[in-house]
C-alpha atoms as a PDB file:
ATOM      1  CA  UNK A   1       0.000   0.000   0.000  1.00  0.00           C
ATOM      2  CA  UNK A   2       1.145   3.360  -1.068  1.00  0.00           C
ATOM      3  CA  UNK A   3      -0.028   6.910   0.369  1.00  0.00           C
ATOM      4  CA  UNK A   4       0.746  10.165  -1.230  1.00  0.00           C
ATOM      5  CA  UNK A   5       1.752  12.212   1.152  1.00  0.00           C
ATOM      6  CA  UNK A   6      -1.308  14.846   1.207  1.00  0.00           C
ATOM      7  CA  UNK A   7      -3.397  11.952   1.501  1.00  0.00           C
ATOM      8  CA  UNK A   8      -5.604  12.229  -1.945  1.00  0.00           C
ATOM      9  CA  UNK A   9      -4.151   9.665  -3.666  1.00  0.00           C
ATOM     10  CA  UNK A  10      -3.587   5.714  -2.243  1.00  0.00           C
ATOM     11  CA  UNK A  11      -2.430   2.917  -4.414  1.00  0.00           C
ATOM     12  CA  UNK A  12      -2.355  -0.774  -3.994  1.00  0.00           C
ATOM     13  CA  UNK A  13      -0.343  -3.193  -5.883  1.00  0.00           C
ATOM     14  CA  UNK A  14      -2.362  -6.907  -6.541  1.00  0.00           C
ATOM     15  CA  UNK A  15      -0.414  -9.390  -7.680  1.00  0.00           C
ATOM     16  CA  UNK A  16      -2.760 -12.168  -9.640  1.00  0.00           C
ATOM     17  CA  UNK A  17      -1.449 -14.877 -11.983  1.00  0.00           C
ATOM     18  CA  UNK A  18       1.737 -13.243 -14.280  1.00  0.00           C
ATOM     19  CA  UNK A  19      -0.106  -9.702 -13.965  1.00  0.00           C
ATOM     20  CA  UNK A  20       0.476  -6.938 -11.560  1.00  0.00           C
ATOM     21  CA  UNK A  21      -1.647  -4.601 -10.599  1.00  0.00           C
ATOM     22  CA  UNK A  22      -1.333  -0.952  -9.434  1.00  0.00           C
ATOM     23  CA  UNK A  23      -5.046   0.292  -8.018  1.00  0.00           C
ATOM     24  CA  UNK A  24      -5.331   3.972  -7.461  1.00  0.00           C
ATOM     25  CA  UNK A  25      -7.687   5.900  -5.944  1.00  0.00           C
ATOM     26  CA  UNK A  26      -7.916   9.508  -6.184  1.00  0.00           C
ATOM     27  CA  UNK A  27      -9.634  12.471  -4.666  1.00  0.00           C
ATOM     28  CA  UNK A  28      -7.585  16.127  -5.910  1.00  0.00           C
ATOM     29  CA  UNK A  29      -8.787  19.444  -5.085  1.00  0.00           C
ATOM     30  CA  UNK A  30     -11.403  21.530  -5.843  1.00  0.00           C
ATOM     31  CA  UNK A  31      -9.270  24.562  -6.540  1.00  0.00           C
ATOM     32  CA  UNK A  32      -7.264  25.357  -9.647  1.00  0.00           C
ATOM     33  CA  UNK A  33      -3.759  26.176  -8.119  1.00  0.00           C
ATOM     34  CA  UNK A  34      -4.330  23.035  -5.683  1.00  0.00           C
ATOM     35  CA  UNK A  35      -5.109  21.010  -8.587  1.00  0.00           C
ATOM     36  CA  UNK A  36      -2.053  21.825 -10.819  1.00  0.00           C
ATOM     37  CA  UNK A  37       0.049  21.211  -7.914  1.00  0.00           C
ATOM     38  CA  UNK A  38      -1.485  18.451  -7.130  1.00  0.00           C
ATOM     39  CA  UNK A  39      -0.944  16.569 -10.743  1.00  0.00           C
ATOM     40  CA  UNK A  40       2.142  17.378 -11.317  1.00  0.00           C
ATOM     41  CA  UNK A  41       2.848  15.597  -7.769  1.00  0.00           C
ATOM     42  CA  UNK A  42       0.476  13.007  -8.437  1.00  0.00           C
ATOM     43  CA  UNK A  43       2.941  12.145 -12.101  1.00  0.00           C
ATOM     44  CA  UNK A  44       5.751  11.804  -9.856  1.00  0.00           C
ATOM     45  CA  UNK A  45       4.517   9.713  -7.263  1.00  0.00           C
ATOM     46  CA  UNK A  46       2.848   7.188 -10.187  1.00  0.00           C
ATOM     47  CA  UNK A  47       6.438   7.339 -11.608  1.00  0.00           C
ATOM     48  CA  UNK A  48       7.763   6.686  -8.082  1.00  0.00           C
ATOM     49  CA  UNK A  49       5.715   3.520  -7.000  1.00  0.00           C
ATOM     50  CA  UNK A  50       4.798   2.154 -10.354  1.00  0.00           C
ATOM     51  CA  UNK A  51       6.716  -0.960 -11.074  1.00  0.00           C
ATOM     52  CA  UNK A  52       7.526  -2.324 -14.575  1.00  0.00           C
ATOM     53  CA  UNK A  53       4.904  -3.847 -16.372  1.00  0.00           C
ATOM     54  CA  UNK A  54       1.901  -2.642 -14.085  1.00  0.00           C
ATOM     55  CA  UNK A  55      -1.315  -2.252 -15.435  1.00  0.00           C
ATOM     56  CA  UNK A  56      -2.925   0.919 -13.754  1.00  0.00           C
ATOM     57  CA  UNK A  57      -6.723   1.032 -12.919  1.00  0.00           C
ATOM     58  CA  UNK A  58      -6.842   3.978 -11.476  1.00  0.00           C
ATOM     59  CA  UNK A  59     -10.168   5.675 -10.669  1.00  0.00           C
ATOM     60  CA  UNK A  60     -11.722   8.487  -8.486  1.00  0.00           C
ATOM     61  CA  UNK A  61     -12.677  12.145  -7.873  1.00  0.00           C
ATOM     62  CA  UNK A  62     -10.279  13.966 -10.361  1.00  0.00           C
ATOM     63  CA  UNK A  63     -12.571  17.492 -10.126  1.00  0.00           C
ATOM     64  CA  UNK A  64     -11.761  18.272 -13.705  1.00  0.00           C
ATOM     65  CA  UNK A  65     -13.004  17.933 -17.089  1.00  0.00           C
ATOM     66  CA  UNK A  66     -10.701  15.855 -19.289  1.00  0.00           C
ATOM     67  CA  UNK A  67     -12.260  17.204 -22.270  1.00  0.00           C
ATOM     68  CA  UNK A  68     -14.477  20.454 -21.685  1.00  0.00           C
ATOM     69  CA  UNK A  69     -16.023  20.738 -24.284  1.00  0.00           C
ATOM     70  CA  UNK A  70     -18.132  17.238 -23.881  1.00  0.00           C
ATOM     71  CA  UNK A  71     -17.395  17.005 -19.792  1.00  0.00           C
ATOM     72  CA  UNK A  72     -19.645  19.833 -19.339  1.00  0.00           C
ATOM     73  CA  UNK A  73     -22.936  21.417 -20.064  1.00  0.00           C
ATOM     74  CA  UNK A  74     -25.008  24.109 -18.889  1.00  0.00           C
ATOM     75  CA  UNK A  75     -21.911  26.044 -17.733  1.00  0.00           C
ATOM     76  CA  UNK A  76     -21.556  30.127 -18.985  1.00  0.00           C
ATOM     77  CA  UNK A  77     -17.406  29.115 -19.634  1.00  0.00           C
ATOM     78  CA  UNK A  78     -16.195  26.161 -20.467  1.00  0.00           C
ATOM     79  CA  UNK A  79     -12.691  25.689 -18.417  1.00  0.00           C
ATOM     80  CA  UNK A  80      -9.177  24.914 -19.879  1.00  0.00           C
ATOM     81  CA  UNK A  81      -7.922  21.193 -20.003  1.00  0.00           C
ATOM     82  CA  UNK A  82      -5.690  21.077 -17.205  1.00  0.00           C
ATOM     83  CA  UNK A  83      -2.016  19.796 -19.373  1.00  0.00           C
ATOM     84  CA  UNK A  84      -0.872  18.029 -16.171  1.00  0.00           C
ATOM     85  CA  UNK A  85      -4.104  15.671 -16.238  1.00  0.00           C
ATOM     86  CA  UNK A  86      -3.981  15.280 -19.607  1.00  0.00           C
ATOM     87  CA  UNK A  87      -0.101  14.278 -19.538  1.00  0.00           C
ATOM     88  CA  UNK A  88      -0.723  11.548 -16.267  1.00  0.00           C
ATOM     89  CA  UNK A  89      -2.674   9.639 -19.325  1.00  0.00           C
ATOM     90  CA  UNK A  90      -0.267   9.908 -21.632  1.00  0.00           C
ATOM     91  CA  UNK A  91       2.601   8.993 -19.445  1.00  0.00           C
ATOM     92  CA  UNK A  92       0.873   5.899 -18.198  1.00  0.00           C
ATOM     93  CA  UNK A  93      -0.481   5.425 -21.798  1.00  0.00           C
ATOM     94  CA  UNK A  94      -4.337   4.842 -19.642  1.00  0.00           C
ATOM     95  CA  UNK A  95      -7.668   5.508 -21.470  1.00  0.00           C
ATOM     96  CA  UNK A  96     -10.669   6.868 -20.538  1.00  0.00           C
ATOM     97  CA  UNK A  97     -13.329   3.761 -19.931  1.00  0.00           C
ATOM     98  CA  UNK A  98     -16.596   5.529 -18.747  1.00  0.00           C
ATOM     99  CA  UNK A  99     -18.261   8.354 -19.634  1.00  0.00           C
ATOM    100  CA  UNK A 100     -21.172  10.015 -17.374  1.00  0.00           C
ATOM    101  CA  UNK A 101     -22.217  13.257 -16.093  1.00  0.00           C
ATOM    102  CA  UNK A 102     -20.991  12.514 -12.054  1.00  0.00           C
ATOM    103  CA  UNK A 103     -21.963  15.533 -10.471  1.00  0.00           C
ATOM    104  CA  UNK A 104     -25.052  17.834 -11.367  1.00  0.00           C
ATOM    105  CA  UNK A 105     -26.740  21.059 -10.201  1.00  0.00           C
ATOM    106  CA  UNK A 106     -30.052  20.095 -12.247  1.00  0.00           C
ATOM    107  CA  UNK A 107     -31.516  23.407 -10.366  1.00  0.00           C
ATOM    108  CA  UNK A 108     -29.486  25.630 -12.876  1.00  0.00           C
ATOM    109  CA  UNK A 109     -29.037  22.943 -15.506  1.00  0.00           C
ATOM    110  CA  UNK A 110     -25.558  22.834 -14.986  1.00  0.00           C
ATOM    111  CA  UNK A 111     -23.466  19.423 -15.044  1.00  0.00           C
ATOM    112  CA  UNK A 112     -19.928  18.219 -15.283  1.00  0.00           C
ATOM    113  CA  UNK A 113     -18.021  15.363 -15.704  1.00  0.00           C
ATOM    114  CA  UNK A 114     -15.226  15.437 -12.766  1.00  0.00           C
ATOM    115  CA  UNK A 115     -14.684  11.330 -11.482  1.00  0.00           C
ATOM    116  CA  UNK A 116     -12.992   9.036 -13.985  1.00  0.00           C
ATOM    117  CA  UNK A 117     -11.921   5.281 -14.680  1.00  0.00           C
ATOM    118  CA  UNK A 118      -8.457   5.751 -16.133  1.00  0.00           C
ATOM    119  CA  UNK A 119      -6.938   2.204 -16.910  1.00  0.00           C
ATOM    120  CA  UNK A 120      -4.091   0.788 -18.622  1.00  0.00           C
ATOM    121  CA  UNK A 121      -4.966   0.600 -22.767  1.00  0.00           C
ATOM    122  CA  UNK A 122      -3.751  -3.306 -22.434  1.00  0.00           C
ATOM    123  CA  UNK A 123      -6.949  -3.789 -19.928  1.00  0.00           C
ATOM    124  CA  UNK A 124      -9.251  -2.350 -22.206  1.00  0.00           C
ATOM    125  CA  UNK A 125     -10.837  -5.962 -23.554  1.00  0.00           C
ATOM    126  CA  UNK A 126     -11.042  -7.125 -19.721  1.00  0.00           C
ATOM    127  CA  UNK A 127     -13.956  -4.327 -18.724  1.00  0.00           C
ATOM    128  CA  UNK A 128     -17.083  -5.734 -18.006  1.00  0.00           C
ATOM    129  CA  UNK A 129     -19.193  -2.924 -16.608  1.00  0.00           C
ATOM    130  CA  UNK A 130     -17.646   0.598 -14.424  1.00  0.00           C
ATOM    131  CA  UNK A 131     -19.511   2.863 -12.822  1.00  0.00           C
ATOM    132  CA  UNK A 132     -19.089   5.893 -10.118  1.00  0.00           C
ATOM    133  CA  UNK A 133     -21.324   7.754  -8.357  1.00  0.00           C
ATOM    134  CA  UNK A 134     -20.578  11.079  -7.335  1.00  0.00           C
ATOM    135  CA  UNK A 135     -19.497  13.520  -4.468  1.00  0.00           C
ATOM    136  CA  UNK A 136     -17.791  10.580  -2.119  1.00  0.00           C
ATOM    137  CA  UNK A 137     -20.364   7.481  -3.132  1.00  0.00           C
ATOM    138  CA  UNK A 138     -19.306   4.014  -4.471  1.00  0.00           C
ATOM    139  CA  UNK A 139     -17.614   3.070  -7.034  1.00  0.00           C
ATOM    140  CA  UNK A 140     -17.145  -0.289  -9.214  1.00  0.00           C
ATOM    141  CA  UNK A 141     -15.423  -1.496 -11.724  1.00  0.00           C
ATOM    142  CA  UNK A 142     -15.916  -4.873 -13.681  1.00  0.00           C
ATOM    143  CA  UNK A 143     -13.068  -6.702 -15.149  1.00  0.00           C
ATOM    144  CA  UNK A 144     -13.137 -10.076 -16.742  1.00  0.00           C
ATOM    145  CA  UNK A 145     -10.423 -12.253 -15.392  1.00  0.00           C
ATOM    146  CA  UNK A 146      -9.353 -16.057 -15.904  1.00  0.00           C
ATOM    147  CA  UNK A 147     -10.818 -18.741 -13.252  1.00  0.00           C
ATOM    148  CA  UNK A 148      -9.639 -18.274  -9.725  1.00  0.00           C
ATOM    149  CA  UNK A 149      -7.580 -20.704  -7.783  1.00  0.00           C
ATOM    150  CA  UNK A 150      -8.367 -21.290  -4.475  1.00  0.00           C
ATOM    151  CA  UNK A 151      -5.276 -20.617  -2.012  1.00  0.00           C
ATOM    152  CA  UNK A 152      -4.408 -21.199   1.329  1.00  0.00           C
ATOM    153  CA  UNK A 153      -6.220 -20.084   4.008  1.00  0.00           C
ATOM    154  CA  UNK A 154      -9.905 -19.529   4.463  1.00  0.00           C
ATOM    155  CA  UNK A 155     -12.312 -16.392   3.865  1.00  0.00           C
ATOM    156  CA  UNK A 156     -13.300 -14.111   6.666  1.00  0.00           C
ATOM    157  CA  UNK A 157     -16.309 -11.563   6.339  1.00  0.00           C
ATOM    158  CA  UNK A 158     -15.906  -8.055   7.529  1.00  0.00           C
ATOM    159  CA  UNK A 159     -18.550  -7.613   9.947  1.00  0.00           C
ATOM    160  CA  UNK A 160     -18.297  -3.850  10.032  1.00  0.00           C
ATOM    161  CA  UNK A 161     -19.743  -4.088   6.519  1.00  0.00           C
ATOM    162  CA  UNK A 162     -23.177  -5.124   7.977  1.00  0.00           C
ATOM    163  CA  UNK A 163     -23.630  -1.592   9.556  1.00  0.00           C
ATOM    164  CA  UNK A 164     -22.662  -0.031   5.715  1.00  0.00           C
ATOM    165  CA  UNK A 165     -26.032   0.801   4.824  1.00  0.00           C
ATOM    166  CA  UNK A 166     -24.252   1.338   1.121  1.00  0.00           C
ATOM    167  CA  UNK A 167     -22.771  -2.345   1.277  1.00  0.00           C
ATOM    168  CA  UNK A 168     -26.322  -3.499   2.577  1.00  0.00           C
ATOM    169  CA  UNK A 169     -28.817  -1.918  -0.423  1.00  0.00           C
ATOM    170  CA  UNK A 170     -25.728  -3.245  -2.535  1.00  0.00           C
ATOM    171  CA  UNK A 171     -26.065  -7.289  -1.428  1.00  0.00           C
ATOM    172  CA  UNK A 172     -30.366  -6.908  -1.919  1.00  0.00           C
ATOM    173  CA  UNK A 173     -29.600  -5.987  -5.119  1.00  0.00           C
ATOM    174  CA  UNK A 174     -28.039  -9.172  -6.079  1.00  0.00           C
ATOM    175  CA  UNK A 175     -29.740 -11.293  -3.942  1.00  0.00           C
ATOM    176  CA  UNK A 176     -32.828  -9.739  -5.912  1.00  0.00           C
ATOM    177  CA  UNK A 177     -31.081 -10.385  -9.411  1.00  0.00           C
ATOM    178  CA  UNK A 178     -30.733 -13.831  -8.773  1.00  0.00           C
END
């Protein structure tokens, strides 16, 4: 586990099969000079922790619009792409894997797209299904994978779940699919 040191950004390297993994969650500012700061940081952490071949899924609350012009309606200016988000994607060579409006002020018709799946472009065929939900909700991401091998050890729930009224709707919901 890996922590940037202002705390929006925490990474987790899986290692399954011949694959590994680097998870990252994100959460930058709201504020433009926090935000530059904060991705030109965030390139040289990735660069820091990221190993080799790792195949990024990285995905969160990047409060920007990759592409303005499409990431936003209902707004009186449309604002500039920030170059140091932009340049995180190239780097990592990660695409964009979900497009939705996450966070809305239907009042004054206004609505941007600010949270993003960003994943490696060799993980692209493996995506089942992603979705976020905005302003600090869940998020999910589906990904195809071989069949699992059972290892060592045996499974043990997280009982602080039950009180997650989030993880509780979630579980009805599939029981009620099946």
């Amino acid at each position: 586990v890996h922590s940037k040191g202002d705390g929006r950004a925490i990474a987790l390297r899986l290692d399954y099969q011949t694959c590994s993994y680097l998870i990252v969650n994100i959460y930058a500012p709201t504020k433009l000079r926090d935000k530059r700061l904060f991705y030109k940081s965030l390139s040289s952490w990735l660069k820091k922790i990221k190993k080799g071949d790792d195949v990024i899924i990285c995905g969160g609350d990047w409060n920007t619009p990759l592409t303005p012009s499409i990431d936003t309606r209902g707004v009186s200016h449309k604002p500039k792409p920030l170059n140091s988000f932009k340049k995180i994607i190239q780097t990592n060579k990660l695409i964009d894997v979900w497009r939705k409006f996450t966070w809305r002020q239907v009042s004054l018709g206004i609505y941007s797209r600010l949270d993003y799946w960003l994943i490696s472009s060799s993980l692209y065929k493996s995506v089942c299904s992603a979705a976020l939900k905005c302003d600090h909700n869940a998020v999910s991401l589906k990904l195809k994978v071989s069949s699992l091998t059972r290892g060592k050890g045996f499974w043990k729930m997280n009982n602080s779940l039950l009180t997650d009224d989030t993880f509780k709707l979630n579980i009805k919901n599939c029981i009620n699919k099946s």
